[in-house]
PDB file of N, CA and C in Angstrom:
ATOM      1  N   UNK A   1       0.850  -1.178   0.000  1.00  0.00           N
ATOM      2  CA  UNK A   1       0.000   0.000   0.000  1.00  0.00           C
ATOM      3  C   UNK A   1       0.891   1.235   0.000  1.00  0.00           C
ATOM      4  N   UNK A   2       0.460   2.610  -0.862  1.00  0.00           N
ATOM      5  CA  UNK A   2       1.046   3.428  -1.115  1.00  0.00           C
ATOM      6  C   UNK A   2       1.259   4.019  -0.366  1.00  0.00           C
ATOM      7  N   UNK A   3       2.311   4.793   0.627  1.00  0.00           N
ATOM      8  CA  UNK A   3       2.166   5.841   1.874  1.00  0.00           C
ATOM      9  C   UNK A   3       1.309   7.359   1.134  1.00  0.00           C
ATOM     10  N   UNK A   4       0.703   7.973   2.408  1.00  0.00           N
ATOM     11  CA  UNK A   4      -0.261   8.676   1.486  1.00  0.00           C
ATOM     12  C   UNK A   4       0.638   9.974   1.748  1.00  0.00           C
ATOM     13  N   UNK A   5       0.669  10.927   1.207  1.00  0.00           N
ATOM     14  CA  UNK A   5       1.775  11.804   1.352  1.00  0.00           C
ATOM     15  C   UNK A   5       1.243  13.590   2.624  1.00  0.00           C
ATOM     16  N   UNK A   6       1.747  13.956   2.922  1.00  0.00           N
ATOM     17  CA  UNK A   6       1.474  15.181   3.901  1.00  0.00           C
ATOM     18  C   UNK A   6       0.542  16.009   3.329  1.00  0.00           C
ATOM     19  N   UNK A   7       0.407  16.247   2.115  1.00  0.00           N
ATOM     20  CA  UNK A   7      -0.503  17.018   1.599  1.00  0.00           C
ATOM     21  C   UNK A   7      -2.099  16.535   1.810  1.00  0.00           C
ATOM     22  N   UNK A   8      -1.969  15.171   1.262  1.00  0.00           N
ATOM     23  CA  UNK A   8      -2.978  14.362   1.601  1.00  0.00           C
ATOM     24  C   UNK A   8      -3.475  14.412   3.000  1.00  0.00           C
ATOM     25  N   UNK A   9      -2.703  13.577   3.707  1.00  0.00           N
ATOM     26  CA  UNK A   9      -2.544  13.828   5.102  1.00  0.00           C
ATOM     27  C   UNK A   9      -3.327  15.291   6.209  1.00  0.00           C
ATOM     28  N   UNK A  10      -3.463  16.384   5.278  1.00  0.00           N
ATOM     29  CA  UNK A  10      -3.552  17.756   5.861  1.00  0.00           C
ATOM     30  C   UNK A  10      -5.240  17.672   5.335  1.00  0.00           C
ATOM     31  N   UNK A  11      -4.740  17.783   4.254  1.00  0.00           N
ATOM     32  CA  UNK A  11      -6.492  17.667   3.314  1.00  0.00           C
ATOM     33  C   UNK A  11      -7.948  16.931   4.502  1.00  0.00           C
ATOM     34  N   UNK A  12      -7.036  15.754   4.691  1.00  0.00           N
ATOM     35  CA  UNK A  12      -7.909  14.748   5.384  1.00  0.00           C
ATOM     36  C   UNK A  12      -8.551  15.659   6.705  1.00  0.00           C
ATOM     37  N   UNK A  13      -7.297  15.991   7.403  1.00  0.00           N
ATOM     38  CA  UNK A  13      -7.516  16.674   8.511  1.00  0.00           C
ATOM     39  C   UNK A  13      -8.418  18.038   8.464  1.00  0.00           C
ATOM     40  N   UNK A  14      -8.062  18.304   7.460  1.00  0.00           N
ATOM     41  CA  UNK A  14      -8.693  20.285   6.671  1.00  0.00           C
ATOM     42  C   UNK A  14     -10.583  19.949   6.690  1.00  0.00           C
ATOM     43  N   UNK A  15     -10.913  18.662   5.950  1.00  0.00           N
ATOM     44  CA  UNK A  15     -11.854  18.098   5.205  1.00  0.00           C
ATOM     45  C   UNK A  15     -13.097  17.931   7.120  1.00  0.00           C
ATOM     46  N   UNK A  16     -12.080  17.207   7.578  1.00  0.00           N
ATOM     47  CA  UNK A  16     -13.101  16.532   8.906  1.00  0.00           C
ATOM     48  C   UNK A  16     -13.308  18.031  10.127  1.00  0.00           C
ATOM     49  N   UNK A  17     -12.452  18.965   9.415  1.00  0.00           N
ATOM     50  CA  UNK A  17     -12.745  19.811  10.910  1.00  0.00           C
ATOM     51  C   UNK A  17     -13.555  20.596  10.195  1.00  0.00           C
ATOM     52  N   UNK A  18     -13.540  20.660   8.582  1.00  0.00           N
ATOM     53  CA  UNK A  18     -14.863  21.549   8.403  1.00  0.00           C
ATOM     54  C   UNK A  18     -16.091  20.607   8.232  1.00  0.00           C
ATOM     55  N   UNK A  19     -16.099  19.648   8.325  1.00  0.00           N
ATOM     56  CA  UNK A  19     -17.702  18.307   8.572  1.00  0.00           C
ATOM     57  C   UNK A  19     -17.965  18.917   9.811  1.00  0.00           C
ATOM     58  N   UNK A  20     -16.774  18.914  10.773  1.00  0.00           N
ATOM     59  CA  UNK A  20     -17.374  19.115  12.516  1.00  0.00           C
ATOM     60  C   UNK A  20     -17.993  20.371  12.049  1.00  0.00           C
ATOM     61  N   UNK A  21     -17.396  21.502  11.847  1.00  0.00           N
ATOM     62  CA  UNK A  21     -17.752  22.570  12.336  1.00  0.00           C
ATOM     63  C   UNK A  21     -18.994  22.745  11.340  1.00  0.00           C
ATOM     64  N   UNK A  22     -19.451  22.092  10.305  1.00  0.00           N
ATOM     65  CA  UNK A  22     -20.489  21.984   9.651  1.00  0.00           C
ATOM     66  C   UNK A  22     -22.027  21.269  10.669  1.00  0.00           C
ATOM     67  N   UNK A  23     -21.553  20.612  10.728  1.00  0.00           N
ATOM     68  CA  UNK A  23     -22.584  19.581  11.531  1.00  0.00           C
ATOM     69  C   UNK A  23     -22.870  20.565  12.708  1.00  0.00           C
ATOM     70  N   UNK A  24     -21.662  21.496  13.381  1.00  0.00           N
ATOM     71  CA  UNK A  24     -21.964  22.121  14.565  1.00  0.00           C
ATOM     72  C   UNK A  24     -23.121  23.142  14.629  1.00  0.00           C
ATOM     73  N   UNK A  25     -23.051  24.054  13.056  1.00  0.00           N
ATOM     74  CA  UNK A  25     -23.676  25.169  12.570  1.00  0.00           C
ATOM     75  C   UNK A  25     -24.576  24.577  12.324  1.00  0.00           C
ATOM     76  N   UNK A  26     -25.128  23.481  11.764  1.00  0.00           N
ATOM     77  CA  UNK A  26     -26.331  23.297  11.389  1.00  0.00           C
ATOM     78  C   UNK A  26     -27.546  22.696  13.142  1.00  0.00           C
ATOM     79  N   UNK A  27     -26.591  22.099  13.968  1.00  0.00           N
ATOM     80  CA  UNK A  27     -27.387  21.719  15.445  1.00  0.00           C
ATOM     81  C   UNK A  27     -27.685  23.038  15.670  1.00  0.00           C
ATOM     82  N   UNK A  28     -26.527  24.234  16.000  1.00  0.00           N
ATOM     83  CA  UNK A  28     -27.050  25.425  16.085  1.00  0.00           C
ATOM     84  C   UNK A  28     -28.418  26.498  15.332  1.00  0.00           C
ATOM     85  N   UNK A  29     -28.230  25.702  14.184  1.00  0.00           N
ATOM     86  CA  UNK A  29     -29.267  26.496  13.610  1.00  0.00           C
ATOM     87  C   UNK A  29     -30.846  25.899  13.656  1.00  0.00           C
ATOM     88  N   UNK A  30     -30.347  24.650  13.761  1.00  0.00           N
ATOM     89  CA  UNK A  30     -31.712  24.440  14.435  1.00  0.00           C
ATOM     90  C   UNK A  30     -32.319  24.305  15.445  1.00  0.00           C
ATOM     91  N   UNK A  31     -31.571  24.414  16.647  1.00  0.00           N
ATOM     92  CA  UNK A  31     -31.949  25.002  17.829  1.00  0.00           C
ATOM     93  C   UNK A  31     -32.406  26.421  18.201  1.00  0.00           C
ATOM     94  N   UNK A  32     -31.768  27.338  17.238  1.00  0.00           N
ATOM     95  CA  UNK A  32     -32.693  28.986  17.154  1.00  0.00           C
ATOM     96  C   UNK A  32     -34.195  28.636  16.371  1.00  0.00           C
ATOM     97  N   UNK A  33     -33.594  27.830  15.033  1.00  0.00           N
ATOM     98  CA  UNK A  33     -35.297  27.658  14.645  1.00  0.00           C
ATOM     99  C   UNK A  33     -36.533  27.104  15.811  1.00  0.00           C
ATOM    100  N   UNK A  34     -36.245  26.380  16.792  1.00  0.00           N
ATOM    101  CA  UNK A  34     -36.836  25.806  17.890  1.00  0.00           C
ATOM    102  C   UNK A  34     -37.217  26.447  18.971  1.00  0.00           C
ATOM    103  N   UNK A  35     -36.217  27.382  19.089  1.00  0.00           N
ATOM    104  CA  UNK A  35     -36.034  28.554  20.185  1.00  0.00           C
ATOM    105  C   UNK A  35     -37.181  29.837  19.290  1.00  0.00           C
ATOM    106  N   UNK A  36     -36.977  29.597  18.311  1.00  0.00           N
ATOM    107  CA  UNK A  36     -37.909  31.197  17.702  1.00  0.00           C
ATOM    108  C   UNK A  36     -39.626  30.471  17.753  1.00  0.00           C
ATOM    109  N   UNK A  37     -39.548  29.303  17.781  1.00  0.00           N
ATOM    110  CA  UNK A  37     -40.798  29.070  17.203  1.00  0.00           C
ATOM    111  C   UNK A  37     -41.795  28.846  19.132  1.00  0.00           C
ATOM    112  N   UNK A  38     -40.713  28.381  19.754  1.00  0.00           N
ATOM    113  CA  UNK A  38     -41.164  28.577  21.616  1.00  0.00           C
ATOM    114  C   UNK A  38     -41.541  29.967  21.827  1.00  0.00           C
ATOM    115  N   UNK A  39     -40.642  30.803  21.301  1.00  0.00           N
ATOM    116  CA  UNK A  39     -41.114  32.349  21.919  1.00  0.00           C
ATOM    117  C   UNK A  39     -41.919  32.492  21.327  1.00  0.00           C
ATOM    118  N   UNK A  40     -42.729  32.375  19.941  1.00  0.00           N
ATOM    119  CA  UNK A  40     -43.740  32.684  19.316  1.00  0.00           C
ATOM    120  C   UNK A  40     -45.010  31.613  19.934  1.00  0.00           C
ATOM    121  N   UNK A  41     -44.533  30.670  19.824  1.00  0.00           N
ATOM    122  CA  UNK A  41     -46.019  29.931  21.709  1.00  0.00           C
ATOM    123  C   UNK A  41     -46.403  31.026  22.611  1.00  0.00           C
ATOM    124  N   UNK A  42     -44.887  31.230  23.212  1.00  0.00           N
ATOM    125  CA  UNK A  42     -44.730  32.135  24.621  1.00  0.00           C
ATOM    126  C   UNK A  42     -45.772  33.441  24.573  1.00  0.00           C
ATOM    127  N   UNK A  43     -45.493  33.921  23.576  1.00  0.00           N
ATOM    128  CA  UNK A  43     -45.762  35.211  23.246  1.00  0.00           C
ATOM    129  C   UNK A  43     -47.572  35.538  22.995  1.00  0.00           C
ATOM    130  N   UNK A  44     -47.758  33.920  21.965  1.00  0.00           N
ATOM    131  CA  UNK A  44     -49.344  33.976  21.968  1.00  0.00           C
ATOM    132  C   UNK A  44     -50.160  33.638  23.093  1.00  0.00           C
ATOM    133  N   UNK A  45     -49.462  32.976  24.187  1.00  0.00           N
ATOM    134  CA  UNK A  45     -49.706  32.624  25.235  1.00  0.00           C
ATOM    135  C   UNK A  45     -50.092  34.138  26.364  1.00  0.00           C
ATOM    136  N   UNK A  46     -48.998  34.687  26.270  1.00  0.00           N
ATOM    137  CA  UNK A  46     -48.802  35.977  27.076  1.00  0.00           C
ATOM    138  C   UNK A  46     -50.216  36.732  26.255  1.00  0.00           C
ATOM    139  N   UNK A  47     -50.238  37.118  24.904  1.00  0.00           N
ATOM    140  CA  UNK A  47     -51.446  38.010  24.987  1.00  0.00           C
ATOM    141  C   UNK A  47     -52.356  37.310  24.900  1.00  0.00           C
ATOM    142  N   UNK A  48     -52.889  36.159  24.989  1.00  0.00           N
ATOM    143  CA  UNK A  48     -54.387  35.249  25.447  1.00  0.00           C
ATOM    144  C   UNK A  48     -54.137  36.060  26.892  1.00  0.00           C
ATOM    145  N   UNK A  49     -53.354  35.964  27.578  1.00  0.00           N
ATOM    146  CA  UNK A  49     -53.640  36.249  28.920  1.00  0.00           C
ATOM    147  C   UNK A  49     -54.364  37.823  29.357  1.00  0.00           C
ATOM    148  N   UNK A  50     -53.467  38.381  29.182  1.00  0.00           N
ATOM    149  CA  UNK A  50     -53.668  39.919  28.549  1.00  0.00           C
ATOM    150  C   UNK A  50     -54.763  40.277  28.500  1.00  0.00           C
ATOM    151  N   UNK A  51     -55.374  39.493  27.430  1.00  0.00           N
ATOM    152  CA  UNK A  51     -56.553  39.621  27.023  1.00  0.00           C
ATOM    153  C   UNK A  51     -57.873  39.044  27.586  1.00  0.00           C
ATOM    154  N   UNK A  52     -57.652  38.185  28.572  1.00  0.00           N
ATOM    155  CA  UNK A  52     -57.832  37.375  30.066  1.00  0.00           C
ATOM    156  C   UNK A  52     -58.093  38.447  30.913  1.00  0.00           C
ATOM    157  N   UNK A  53     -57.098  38.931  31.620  1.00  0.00           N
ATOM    158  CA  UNK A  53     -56.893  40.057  32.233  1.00  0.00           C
ATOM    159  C   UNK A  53     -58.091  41.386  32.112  1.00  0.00           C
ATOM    160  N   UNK A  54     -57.658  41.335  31.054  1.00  0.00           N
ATOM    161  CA  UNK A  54     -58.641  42.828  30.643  1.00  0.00           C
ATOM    162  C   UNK A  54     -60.261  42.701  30.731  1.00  0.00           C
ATOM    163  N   UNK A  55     -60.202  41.675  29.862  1.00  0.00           N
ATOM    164  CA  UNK A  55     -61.858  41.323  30.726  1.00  0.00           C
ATOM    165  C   UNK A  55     -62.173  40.819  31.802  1.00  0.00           C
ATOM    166  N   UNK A  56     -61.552  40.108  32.638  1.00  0.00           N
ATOM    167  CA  UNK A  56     -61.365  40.062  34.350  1.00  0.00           C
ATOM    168  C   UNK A  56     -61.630  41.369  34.867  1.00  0.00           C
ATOM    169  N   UNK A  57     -61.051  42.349  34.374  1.00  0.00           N
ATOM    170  CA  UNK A  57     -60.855  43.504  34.904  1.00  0.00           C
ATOM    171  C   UNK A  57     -62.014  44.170  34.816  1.00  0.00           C
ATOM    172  N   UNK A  58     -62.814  43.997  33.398  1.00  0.00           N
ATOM    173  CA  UNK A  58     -63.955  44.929  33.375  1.00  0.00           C
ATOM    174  C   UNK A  58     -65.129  44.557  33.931  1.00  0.00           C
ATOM    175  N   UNK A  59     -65.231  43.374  33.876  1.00  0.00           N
ATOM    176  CA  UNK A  59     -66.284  42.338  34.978  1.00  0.00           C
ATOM    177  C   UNK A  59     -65.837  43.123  36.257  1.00  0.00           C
ATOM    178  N   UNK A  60     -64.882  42.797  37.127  1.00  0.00           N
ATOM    179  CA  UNK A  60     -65.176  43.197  38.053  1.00  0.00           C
ATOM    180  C   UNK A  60     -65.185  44.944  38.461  1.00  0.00           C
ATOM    181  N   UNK A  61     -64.771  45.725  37.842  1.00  0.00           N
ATOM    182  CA  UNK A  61     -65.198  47.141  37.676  1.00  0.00           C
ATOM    183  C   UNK A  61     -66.816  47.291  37.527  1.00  0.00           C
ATOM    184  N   UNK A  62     -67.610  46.414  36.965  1.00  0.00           N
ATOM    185  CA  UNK A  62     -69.015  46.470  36.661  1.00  0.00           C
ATOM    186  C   UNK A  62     -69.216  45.838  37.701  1.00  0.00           C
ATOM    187  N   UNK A  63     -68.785  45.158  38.237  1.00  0.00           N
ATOM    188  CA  UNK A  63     -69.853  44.370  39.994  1.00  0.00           C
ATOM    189  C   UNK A  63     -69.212  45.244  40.553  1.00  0.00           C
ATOM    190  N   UNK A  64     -68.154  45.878  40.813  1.00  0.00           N
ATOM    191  CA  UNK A  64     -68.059  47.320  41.879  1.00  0.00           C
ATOM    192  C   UNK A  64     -68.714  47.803  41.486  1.00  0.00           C
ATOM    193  N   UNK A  65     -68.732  49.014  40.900  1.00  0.00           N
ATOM    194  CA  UNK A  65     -70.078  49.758  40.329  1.00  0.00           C
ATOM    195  C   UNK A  65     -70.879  50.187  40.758  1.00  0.00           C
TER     196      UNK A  65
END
């Protein structure tokens, strides 16, 4: 078997640290897609409430009254 030469050798090494750092960017990116799509729950969640609230509020302003 042929020895594979340093150039080769580097390539190999060049090749697998940009797979890692590929594979890394893409977990990352889909963990913001996951993270954006929770705060947009969060968020519809928060003004259901809000909106909870506000008529809580006017009910009982009308039984004070």
């Amino acid at each position: 078997m042929a020895k594979k030469s340093k150039l080769t050798q580097v390539a190999v090494k060049i090749g697998a640290a940009m797979g890692r750092a590929d594979r890394k960017a893409h977990q990352i990116a889909r963990a913001g897609v996951l993270a954006k799509k929770e705060l947009a729950d969060i968020s519809k969640q928060v003004d259901a409430l809000k909106r909870q609230l506000q008529k809580t509020t006017k009910r009982l302003r009308r039984a004070l009254a």
